[in-house]
Protein backbone atom coordinates (compact mmCIF):
# COMPACT_ATOMS: atom_id res chain seq x y z
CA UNK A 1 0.00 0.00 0.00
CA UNK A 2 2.70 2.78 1.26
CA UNK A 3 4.33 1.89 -2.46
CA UNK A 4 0.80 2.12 -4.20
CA UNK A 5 0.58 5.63 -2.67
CA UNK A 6 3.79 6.61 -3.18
CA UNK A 7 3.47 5.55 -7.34
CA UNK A 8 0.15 7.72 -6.97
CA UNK A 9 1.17 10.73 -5.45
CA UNK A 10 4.57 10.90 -7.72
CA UNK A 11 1.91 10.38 -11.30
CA UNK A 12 0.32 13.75 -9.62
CA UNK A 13 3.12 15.84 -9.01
CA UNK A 14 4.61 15.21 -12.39
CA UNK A 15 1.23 15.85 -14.45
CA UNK A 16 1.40 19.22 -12.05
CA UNK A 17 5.40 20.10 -12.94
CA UNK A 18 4.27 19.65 -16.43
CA UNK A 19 0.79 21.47 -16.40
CA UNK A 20 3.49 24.13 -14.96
CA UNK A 21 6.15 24.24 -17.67
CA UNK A 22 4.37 25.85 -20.23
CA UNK A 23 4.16 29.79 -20.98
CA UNK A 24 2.53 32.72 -19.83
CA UNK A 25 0.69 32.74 -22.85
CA UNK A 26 -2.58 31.16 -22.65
CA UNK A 27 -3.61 29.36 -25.92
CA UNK A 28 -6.97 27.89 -26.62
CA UNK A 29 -6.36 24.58 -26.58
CA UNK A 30 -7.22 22.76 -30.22
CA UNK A 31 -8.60 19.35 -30.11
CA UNK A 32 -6.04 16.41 -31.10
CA UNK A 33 -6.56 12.91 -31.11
CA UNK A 34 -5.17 11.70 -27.83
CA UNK A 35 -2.05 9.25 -28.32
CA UNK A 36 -3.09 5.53 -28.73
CA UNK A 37 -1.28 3.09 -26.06
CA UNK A 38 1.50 1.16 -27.59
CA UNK A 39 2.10 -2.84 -27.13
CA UNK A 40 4.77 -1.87 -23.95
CA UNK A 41 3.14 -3.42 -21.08
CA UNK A 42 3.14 -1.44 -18.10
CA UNK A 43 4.03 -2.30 -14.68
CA UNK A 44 2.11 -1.99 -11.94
CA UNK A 45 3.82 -2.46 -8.58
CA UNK A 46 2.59 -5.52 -6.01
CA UNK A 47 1.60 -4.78 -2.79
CA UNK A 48 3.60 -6.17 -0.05
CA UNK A 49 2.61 -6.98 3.26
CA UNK A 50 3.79 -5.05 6.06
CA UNK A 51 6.01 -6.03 9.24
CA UNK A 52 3.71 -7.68 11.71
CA UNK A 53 4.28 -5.21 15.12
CA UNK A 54 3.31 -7.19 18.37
CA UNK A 55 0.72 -5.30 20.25
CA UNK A 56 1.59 -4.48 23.63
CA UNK A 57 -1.29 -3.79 26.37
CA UNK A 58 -1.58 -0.18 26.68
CA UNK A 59 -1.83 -0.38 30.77
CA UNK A 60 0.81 -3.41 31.46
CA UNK A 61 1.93 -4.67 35.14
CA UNK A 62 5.25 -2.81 34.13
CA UNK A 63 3.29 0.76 33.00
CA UNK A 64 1.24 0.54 36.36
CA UNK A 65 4.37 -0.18 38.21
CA UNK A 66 6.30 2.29 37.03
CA UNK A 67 3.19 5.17 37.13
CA UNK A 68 2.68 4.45 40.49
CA UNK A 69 5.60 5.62 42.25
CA UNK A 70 5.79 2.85 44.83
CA UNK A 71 7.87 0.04 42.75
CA UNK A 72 11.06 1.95 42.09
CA UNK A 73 13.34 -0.33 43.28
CA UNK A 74 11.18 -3.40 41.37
CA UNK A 75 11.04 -1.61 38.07
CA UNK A 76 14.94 -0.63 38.31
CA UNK A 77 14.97 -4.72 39.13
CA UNK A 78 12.87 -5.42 36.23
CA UNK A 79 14.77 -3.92 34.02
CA UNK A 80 18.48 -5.17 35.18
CA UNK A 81 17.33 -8.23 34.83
CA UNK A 82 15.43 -7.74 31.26
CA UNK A 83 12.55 -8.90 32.23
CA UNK A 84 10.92 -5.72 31.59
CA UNK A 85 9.36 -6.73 27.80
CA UNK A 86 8.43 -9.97 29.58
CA UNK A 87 5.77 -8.41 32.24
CA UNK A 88 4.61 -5.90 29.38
CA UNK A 89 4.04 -8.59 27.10
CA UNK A 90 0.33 -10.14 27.01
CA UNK A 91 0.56 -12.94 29.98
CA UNK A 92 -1.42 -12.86 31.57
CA UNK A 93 0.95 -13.13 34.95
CA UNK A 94 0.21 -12.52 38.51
CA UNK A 95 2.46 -10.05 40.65
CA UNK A 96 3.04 -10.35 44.40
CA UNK A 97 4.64 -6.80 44.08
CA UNK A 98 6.94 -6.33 47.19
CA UNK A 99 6.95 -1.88 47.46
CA UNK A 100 9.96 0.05 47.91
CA UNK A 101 9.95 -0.08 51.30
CA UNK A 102 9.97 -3.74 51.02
CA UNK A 103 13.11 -4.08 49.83
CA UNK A 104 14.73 -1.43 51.81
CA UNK A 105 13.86 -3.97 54.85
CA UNK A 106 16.18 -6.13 53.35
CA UNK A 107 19.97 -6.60 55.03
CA UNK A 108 21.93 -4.19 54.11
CA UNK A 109 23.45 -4.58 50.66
CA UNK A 110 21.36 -7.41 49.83
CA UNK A 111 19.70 -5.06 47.04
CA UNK A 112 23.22 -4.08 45.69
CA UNK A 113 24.47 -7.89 45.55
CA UNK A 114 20.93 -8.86 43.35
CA UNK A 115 21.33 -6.48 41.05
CA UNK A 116 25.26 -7.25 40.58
CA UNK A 117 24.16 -10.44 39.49
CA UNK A 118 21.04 -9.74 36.82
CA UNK A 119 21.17 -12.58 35.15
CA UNK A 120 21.19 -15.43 38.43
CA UNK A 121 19.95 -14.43 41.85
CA UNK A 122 18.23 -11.45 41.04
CA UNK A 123 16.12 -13.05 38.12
CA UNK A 124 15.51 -16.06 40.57
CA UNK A 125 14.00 -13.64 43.43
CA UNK A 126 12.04 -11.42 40.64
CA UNK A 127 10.22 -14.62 38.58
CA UNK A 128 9.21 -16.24 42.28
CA UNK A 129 7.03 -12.96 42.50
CA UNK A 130 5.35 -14.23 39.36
CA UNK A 131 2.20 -16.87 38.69
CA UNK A 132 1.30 -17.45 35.68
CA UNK A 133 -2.04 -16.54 34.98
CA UNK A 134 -4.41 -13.95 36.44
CA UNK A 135 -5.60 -14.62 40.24
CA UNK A 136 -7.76 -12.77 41.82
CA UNK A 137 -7.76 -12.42 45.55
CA UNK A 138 -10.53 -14.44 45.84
CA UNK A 139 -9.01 -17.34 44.50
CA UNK A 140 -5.77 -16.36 45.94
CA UNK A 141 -7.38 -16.73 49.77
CA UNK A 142 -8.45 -20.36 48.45
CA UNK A 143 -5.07 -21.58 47.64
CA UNK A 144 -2.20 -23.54 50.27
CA UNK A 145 0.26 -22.67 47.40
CA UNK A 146 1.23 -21.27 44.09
CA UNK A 147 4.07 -22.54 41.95
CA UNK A 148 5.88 -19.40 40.29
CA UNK A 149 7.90 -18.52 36.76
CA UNK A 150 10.74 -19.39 38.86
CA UNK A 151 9.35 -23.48 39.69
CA UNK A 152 9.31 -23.00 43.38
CA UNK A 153 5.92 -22.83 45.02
CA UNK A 154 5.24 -19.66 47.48
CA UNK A 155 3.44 -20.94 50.66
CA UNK A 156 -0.11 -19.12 51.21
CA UNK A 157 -2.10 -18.91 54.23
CA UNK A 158 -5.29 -16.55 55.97
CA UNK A 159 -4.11 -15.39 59.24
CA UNK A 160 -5.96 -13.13 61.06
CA UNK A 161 -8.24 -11.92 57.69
CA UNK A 162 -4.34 -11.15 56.19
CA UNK A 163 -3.03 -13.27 53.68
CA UNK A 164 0.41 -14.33 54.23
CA UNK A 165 3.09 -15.51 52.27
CA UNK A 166 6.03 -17.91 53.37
CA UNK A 167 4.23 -16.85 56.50
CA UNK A 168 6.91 -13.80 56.14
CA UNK A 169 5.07 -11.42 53.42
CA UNK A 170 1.69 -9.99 53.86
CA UNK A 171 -0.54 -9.08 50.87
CA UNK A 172 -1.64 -5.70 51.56
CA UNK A 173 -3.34 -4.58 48.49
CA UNK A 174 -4.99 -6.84 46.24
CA UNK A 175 -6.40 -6.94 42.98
CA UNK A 176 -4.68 -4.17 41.01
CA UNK A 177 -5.99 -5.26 37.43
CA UNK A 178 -3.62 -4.89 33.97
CA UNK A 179 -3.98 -5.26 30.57
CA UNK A 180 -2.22 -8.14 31.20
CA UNK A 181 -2.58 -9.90 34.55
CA UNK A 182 -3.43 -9.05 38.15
CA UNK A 183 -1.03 -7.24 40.63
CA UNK A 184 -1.24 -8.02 44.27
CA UNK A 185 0.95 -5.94 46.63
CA UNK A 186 3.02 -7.24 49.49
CA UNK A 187 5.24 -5.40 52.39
CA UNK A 188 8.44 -7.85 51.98
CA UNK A 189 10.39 -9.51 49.57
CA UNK A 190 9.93 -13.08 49.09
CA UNK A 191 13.18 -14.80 48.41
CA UNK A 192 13.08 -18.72 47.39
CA UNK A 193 13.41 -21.30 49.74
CA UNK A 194 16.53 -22.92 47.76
CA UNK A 195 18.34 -19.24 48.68
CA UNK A 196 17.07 -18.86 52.22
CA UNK A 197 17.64 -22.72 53.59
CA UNK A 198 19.05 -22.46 56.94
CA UNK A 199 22.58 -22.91 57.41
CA UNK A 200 23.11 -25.73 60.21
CA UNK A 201 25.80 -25.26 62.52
CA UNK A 202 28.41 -27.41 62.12
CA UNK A 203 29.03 -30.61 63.92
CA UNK A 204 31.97 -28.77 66.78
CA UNK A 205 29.36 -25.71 67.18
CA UNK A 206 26.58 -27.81 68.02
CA UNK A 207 28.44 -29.47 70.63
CA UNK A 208 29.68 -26.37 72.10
CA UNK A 209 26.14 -25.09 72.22
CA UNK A 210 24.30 -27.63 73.40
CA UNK A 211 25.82 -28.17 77.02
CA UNK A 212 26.14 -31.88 77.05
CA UNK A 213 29.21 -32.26 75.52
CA UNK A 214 31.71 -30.06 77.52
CA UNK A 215 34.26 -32.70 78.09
CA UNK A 216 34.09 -33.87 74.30
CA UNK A 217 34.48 -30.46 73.48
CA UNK A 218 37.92 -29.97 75.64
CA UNK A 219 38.88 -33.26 74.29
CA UNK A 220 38.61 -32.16 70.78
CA UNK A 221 40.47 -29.38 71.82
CA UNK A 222 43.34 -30.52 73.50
CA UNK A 223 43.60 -33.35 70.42
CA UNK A 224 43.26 -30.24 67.69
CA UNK A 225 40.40 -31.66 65.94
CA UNK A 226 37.95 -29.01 66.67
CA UNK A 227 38.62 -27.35 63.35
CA UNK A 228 38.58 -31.21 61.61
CA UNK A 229 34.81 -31.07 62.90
CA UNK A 230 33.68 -27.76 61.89
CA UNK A 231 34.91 -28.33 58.40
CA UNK A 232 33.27 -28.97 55.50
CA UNK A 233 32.94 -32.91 56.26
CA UNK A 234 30.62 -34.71 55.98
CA UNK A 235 31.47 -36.96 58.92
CA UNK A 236 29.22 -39.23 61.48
CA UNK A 237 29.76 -38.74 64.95
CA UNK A 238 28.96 -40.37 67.62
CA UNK A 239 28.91 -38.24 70.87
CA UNK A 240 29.11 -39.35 74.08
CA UNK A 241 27.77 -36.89 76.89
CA UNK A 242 29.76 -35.76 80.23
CA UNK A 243 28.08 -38.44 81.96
CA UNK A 244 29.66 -40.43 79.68
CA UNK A 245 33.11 -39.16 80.47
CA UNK A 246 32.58 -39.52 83.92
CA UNK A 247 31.76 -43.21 83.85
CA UNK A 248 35.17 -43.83 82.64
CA UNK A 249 37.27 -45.14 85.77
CA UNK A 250 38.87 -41.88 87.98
CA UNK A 251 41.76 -40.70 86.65
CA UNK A 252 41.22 -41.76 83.04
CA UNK A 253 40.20 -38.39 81.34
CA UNK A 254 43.13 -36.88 82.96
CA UNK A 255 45.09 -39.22 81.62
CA UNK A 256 43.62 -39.09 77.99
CA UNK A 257 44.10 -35.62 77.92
CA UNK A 258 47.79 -35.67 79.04
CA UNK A 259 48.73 -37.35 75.70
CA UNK A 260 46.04 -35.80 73.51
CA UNK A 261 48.15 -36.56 70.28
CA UNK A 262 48.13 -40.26 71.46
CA UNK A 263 45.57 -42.54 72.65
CA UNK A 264 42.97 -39.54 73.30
CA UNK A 265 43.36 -38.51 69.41
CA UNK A 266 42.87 -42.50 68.40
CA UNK A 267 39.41 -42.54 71.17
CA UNK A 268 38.19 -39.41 69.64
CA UNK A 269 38.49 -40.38 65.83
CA UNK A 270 37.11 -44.22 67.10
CA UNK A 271 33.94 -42.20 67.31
CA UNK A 272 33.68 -40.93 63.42
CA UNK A 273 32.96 -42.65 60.44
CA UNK A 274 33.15 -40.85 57.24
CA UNK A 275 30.39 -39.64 55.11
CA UNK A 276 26.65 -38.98 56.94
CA UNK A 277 25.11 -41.83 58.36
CA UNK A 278 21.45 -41.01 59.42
CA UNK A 279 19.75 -43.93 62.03
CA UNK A 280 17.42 -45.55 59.27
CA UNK A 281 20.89 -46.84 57.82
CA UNK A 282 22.51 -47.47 60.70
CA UNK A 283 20.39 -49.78 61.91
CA UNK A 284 20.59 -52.03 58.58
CA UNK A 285 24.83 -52.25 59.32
CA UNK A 286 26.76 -54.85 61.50
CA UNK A 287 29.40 -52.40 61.44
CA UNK A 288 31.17 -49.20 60.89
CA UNK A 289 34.80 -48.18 60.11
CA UNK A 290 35.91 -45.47 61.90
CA UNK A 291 38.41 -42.93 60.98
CA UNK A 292 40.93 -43.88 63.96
CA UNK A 293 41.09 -47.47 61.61
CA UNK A 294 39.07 -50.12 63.54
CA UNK A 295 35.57 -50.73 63.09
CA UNK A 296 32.32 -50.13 65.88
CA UNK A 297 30.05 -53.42 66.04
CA UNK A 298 26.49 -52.25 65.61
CA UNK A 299 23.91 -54.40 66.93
CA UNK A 300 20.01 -53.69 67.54
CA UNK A 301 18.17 -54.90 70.22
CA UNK A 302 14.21 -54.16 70.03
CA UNK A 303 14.25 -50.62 69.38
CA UNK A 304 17.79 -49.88 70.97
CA UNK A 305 20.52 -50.06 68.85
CA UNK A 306 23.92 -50.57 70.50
CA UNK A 307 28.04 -49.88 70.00
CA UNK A 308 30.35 -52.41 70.57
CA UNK A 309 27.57 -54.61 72.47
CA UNK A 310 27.61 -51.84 75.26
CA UNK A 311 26.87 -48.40 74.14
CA UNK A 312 23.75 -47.74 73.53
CA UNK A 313 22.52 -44.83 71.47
CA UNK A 314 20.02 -42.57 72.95
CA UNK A 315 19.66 -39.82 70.36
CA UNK A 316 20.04 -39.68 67.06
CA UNK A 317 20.19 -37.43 63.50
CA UNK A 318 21.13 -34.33 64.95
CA UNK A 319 21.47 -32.98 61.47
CA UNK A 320 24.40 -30.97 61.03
CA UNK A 321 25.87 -28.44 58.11
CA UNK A 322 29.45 -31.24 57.81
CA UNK A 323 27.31 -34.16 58.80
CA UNK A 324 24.95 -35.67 61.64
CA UNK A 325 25.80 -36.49 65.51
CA UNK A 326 23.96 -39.58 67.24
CA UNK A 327 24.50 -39.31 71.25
CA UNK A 328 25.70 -42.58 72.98
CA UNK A 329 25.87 -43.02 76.93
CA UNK A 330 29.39 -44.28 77.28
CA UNK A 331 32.45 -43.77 75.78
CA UNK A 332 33.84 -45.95 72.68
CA UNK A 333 37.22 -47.30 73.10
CA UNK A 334 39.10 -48.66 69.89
CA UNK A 335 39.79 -52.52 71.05
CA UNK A 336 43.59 -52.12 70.58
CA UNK A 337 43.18 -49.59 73.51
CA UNK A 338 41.07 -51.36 75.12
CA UNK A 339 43.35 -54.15 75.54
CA UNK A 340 46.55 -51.63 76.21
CA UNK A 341 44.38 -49.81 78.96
CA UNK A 342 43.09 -53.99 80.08
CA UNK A 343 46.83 -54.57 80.28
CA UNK A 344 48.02 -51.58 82.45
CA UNK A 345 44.89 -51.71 84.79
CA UNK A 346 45.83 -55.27 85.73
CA UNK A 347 49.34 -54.13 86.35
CA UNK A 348 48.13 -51.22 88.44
CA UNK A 349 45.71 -53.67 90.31
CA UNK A 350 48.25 -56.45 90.45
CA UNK A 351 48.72 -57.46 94.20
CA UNK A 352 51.74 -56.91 95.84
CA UNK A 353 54.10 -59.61 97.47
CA UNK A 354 53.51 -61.98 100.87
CA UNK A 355 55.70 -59.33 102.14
CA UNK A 356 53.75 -56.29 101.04
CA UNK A 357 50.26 -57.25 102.00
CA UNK A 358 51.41 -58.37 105.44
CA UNK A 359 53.11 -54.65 105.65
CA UNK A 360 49.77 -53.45 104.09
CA UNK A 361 47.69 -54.94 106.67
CA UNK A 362 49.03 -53.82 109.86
CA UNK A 363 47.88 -57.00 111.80
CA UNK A 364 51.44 -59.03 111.19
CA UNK A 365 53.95 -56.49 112.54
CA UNK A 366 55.86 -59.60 114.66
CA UNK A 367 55.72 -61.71 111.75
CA UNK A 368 57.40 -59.08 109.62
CA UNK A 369 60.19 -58.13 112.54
CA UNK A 370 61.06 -61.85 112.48
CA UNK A 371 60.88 -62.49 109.09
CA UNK A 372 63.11 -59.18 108.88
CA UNK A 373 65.65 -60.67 111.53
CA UNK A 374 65.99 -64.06 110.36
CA UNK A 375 66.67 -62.50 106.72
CA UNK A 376 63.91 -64.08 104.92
CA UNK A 377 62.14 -61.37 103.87
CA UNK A 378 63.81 -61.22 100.71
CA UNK A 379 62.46 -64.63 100.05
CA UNK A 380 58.55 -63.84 100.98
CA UNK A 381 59.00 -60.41 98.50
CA UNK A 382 60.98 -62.69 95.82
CA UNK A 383 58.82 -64.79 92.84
CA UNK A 384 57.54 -67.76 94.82
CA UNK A 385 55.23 -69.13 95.16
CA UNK A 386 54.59 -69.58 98.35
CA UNK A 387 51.44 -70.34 100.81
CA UNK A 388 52.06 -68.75 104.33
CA UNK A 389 50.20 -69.86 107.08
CA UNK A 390 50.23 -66.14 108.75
CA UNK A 391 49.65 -65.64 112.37
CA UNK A 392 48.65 -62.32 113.35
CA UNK A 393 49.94 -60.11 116.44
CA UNK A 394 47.25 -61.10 118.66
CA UNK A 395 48.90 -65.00 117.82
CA UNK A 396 52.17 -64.08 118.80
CA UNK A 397 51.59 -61.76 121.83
CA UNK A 398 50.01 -65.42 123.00
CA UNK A 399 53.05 -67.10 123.56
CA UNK A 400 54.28 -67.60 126.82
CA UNK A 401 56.16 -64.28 128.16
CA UNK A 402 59.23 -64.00 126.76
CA UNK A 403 58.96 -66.52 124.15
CA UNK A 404 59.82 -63.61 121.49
CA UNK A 405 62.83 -61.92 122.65
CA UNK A 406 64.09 -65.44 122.95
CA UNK A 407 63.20 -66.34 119.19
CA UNK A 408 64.56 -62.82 117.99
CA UNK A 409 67.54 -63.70 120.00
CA UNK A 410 68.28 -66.88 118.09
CA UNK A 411 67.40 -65.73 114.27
CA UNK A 412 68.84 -68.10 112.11
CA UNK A 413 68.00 -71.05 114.80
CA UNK A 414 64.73 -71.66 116.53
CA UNK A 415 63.15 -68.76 114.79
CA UNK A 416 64.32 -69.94 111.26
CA UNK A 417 62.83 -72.81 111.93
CA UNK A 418 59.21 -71.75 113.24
CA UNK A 419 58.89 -69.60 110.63
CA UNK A 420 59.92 -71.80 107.70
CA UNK A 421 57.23 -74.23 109.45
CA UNK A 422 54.79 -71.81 108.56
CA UNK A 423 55.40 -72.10 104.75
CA UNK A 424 54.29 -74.61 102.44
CA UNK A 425 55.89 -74.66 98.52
CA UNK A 426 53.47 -73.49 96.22
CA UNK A 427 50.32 -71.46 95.82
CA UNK A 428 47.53 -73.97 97.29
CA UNK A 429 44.24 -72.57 97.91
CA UNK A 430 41.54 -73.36 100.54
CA UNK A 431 39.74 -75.46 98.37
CA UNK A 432 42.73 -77.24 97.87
CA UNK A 433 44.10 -77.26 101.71
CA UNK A 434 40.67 -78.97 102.91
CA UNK A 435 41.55 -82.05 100.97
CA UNK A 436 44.96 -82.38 102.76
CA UNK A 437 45.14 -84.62 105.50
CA UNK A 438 49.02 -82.74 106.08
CA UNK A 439 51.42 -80.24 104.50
CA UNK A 440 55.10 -80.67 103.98
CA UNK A 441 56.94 -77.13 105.13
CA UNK A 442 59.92 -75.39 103.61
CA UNK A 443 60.92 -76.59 106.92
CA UNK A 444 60.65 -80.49 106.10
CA UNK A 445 58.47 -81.16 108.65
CA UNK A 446 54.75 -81.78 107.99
CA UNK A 447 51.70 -79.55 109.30
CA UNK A 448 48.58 -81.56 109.62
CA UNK A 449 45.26 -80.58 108.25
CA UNK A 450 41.79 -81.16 109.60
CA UNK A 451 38.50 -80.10 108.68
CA UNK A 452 36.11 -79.78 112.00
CA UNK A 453 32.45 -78.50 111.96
CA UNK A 454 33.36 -76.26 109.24
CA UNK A 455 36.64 -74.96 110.49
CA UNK A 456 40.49 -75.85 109.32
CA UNK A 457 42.26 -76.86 112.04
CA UNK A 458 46.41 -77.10 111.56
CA UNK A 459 47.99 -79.47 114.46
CA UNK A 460 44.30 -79.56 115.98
CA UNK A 461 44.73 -76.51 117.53
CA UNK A 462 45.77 -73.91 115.29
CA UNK A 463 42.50 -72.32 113.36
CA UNK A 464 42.92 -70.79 109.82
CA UNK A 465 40.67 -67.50 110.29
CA UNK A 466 40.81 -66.42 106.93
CA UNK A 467 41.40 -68.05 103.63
CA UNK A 468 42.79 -66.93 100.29
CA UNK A 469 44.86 -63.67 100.44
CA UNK A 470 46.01 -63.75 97.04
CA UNK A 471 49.26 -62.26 96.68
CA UNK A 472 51.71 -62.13 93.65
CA UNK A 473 53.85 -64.58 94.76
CA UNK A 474 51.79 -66.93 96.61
CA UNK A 475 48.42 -67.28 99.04
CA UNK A 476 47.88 -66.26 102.48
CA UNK A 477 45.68 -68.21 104.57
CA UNK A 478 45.93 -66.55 108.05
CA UNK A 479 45.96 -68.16 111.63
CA UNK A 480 45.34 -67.51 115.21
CA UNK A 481 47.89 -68.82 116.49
CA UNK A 482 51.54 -69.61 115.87
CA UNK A 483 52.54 -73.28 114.74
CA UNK A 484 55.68 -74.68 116.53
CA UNK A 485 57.35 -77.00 114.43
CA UNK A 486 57.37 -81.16 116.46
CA UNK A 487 60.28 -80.95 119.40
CA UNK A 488 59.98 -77.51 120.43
């Protein structure tokens, strides 16, 4: 058409230039046979179709937004993020339109680190303020949900006559109706769950803050692995509380802690296993490795499941940014400490000598004086074994007056002799003893042995008043009184 025109208007002005090129002069005009067309074909230009230009509404979301003075900040969004000819186009969208004020309750430079990225965050907060299609208010109050341009769904709820969003946003103008699509306006920014998830604390802050786990904590400390545990893991702990600790036999955390690089370091990493290991899959195991090397036995027992046979868990997935704590009620000890720690506590509890319990004791002073002065106590502290037939104080202090300074007068005589009758080769206990009928004594000579209405009887007089004194060099069944070997 515009070339039709064009062909048109240019036929006109040249018949007028030419009407206009002749003389002042004006000459009746004679008549003359007009010229006849010749065989030249003429040609008459096509029409061609003009550009189709997309009609935009003439009152968009984005012309109402920017005329109203309120969205500022949203437009100047908008438009960073080019999404500008999006909400003008024909939709129809719905808006949950946060105001400027809205977004100036955001932390500070949150606004400035949206728009520096246009293209990511900021187009991911400004599409979950859009629904496709147009919905009103009324159908908006009817709704748990709507799932936005950006494919997250914004929570919706009544409270109080309000309508809430995320239970964070309130709608506080509804129904604002566009060319294309409905605006609803809100007093906060709604920002997507996937960029507001919680952070957890990590697994070291959580024991710090919970209380529990104080001695843990100063173990973790002292064995430099708090920083292991607040890093980016994931890791499986299993915590045991400061009761826990405390259980443990006196003297032990002390001692843990005084080599923290040694067997505290290989206790503390006994309790973590790699990678997060929530409860419904630790129940289906038999067993764990651990990061100190050996593995934790896991067996359940109705609805208890259990460490090692012994430790029993008593709380479990405490979720955790590195990972996921389960608390236990005793301490875990790796077996090859275990059986180090076996080993040294049956050292430390080891009994002493003959010599060293009868010291202990306090009831054998005489026997020790004349053990002492006929130089055998070497032999009663020495390997053994021995069984002493021990007669206390009270036994001695019996004897006829004098019968002592006499003895300790005569050591390696008379009072070799008694005493050497008091000792029998070997460690023979008082089941053994009430089989005996006699005893042969370092001294050669024999000790006989009754059994009389449930007492042991040595030389029918002589009572055994307590049985089995285990030392580590022999037994110590003590006596009442003091055996005097035949002929003196």
């Amino acid at each position: 058409m515009k070339r039709i025109t064009f062909f048109t208007l240019f036929l006109v002005f040249t018949l007028f230039l030419t009407a206009c090129g002749g003389t002042a002069t004006t000459e009746t005009p004679t008549a003359t046979t007009p010229p006849q067309p010749t065989a030249t074909a003429v040609v008459v230009p096509t029409e061609e179709p003009e550009p189709e230009v997309e009609e935009m509404p003439a009152n968009s979301i984005v012309d109402i937004a920017v005329a109203d003075g309120r969205f500022t900040t949203l437009v100047t969004a908008v438009t960073a993020a080019g999404l500008a000819e999006t909400l003008a186009g024909e939709g129809p969208f719905t808006v949950f339109t946060p105001t400027d004020d809205a977004f100036a309750a955001l932390p500070e430079g949150t606004v400035e680190a949206l728009l520096a990225d246009p293209q990511g965050a900021l187009t991911d907060v400004l599409l979950y303020h859009v629904v496709s299609g147009a919905v009103a208010a009324e159908a908006v109050v009817g709704l748990d949900s709507a799932t936005t341009l950006g494919g997250e769904d914004v929570a919706i709820a009544v409270q109080d006559g309000n309508v809430r969003l995320n239970e964070s946003a309130t709608v506080i103008i509804t129904d604002i109706v566009a060319d294309n699509g409905i605006i609803h306006v809100i007093d906060a920014v709604l920002l997507p769950p996937s960029m507001v998830a919680e952070e957890k604390p990590s697994i070291a802050e959580i024991a710090v803050e919970n209380g529990n786990f104080t001695t843990l904590v100063a173990a973790l400390e002292a064995a430099g692995l708090v920083d292991t545990l607040a890093g980016e893991g994931s890791f499986t702990v299993f915590a045991p509380t400061d009761e826990a600790f405390a259980a443990l036999p006196e003297g032990t955390v002390e001692t843990l802690l005084a080599d923290p690089q040694g067997a505290l370091t290989q206790i503390l990493t006994y309790h973590v296993v790699d990678g997060a290991v929530y409860a419904a899959d630790v129940v289906n195991l038999s067993a764990a490795p651990t990061l100190q090397g050996e593995e934790i036995a896991i067996s359940v027992d109705g609805s208890t499941v259990y460490l090692n046979d012994s430790v029993a868990v008593i709380t479990t997935d405490i979720e955790a940014s590195n990972g996921v704590i389960h608390v236990i009620d005793a301490v875990l000890i790796p077996p090859t400490i275990a059986a180090a720690m076996a080993e040294e506590a049956t050292m430390m509890t080891e009994p002493g000598t003959i010599a060293e319990i009868a010291a202990e004791a306090g009831t054998f002073n005489t026997l020790l004086a004349a053990l002492e002065a006929a130089g055998l106590a070497e032999t009663f502290a020495g390997e053994g074994a021995f069984t002493v037939f021990a007669p206390t104080d009270d036994a001695f202090a019996a004897l006829p007056e004098g019968t002592i300074e006499t003895l300790l007068a005569d050591p390696s005589g008379a009072l070799t002799d008694i005493l050497l009758y008091h000792v029998v080769d070997g460690a023979v206990p008082a089941e053994t003893v009430v089989t005996l009928d006699a005893a042969t004594t370092l001294l050669g000579e024999d000790v006989t042995i009754t059994v009389s209405d449930g007492r042991v009887l040595l030389n029918d007089t002589v009572e055994v008043i307590t049985t089995d004194i285990v030392a580590s060099n022999g037994i110590i069944h003590v006596i009442n009184a003091v055996l005097l070997p035949p002929g003196e």
